[in-house]
N, C-alpha and C. Protein backbone atom coordinates (compact mmCIF):
# COMPACT_ATOMS: atom_id res chain seq x y z
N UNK A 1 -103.46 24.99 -38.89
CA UNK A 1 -102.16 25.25 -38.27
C UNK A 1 -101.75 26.68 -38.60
N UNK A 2 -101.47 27.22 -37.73
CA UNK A 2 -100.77 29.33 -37.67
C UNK A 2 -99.78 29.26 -38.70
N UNK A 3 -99.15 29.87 -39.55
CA UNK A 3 -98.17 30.07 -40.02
C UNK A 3 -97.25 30.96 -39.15
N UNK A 4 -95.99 30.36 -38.92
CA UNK A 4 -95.20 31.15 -37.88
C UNK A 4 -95.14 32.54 -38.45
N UNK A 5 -94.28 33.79 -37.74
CA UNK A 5 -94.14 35.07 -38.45
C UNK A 5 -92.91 34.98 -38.72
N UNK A 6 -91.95 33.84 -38.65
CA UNK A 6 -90.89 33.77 -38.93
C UNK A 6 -90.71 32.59 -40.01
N UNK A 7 -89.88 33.54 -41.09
CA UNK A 7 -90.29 32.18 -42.16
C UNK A 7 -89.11 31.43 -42.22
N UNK A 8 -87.78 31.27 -41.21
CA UNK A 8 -86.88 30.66 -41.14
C UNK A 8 -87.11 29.82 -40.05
N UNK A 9 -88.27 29.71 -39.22
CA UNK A 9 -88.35 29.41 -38.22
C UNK A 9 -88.73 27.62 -38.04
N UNK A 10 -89.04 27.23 -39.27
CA UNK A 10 -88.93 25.61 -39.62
C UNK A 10 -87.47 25.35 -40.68
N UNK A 11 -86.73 26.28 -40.62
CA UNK A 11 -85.50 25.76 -41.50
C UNK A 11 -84.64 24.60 -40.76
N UNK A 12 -84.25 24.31 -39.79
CA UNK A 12 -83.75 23.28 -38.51
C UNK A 12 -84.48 22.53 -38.78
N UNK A 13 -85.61 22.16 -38.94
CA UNK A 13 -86.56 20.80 -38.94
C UNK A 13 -86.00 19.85 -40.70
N UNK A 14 -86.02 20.45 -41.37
CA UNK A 14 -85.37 19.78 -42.58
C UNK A 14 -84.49 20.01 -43.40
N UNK A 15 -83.36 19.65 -43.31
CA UNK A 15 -82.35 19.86 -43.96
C UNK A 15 -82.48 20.08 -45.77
N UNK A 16 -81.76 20.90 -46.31
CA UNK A 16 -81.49 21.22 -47.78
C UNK A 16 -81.38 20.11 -48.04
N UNK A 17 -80.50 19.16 -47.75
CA UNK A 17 -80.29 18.08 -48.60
C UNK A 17 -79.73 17.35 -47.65
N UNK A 18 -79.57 15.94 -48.15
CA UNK A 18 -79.54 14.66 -47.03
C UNK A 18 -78.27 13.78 -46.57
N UNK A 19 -77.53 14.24 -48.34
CA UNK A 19 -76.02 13.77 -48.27
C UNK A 19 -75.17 14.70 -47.60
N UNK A 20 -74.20 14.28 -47.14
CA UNK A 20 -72.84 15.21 -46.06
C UNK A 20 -72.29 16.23 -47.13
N UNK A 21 -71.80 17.10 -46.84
CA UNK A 21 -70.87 17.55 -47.54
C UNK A 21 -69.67 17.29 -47.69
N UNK A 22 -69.16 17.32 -49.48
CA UNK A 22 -67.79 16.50 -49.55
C UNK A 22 -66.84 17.24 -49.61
N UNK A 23 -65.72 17.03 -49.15
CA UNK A 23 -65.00 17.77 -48.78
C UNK A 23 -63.40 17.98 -50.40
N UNK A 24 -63.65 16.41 -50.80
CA UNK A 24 -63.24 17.48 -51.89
C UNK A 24 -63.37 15.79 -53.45
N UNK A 25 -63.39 16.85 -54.06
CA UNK A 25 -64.77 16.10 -55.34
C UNK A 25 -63.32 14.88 -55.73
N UNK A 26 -64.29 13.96 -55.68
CA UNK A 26 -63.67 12.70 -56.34
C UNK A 26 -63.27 13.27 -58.33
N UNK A 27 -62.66 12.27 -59.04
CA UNK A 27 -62.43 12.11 -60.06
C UNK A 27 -63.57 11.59 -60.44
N UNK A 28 -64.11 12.10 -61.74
CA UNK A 28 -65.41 11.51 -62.37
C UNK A 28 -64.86 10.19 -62.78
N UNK A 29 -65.82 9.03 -62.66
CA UNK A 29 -66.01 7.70 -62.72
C UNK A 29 -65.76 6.90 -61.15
N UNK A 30 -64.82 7.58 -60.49
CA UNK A 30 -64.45 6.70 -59.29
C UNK A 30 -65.44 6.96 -58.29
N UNK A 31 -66.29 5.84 -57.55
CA UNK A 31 -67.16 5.83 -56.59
C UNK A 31 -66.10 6.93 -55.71
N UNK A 32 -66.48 7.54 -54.27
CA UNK A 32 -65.99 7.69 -53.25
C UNK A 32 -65.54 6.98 -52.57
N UNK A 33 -65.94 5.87 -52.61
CA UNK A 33 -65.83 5.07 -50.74
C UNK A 33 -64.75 3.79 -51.42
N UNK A 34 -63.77 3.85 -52.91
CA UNK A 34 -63.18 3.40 -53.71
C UNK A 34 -61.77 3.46 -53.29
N UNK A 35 -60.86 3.34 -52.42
CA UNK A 35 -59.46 3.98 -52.90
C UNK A 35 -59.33 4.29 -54.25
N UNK A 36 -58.12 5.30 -54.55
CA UNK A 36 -57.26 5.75 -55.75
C UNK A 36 -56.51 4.82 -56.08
N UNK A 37 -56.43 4.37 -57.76
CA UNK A 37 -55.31 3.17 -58.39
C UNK A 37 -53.92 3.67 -57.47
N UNK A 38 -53.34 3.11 -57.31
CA UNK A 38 -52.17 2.82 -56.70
C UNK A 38 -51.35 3.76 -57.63
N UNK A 39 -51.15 4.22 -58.59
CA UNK A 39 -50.61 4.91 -59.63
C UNK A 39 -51.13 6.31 -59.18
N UNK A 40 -52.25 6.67 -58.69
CA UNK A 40 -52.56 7.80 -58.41
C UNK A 40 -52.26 7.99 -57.22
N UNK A 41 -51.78 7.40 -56.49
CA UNK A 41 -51.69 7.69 -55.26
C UNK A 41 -50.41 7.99 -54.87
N UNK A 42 -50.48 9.16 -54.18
CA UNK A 42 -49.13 9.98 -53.98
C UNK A 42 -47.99 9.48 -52.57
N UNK A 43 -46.97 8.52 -53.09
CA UNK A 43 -45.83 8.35 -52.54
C UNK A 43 -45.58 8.88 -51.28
N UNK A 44 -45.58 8.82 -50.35
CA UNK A 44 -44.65 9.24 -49.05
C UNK A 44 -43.42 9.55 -49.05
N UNK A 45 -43.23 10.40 -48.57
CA UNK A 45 -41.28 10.31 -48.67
C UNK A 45 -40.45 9.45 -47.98
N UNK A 46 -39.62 9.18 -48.28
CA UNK A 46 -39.08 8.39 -47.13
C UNK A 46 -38.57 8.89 -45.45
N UNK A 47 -38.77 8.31 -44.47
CA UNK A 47 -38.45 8.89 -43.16
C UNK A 47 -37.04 8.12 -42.75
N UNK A 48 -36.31 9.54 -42.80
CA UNK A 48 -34.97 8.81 -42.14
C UNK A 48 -34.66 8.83 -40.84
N UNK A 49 -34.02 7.97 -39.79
CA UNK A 49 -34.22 8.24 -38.47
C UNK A 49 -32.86 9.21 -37.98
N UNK A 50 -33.10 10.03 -37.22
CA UNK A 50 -32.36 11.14 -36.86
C UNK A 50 -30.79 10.43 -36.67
N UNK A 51 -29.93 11.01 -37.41
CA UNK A 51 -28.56 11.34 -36.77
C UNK A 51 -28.09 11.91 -35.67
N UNK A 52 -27.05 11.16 -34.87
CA UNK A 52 -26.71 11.71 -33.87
C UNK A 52 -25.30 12.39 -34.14
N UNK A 53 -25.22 13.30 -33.26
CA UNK A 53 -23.86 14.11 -33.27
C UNK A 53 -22.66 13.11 -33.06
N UNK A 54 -21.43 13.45 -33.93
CA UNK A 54 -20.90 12.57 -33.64
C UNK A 54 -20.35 12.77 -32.20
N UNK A 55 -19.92 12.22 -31.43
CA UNK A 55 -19.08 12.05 -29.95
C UNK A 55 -17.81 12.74 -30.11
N UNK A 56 -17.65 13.77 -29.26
CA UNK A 56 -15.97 15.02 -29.45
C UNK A 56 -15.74 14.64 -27.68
């Protein structure tokens, strides 16, 4: 088999590595695919529904 003259030219055929990239690092011990204890998990604010003007 030729060796191409391009030595990037089989880089597309196999990937560096096989897992996705994560987008942002878990806490050491907790699997990923785990929710966060309920304690870690950051509150919502509350949604209040819009006020109307009062009537003049």
């Amino acid at each position: 088999m030729p060796v191409s003259p391009n030595p990037r030219a089989g880089a597309r055929v196999m990937p560096r590595h096989t897992e996705p990239p994560v987008e942002e690092p878990s806490p050491p011990g907790v699997p990923p695919d785990l929710p966060l204890p309920p304690e870690e998990d950051p509150i919502p604010p509350p949604v209040e529904p819009p006020v109307a003007a009062p009537y003049r």
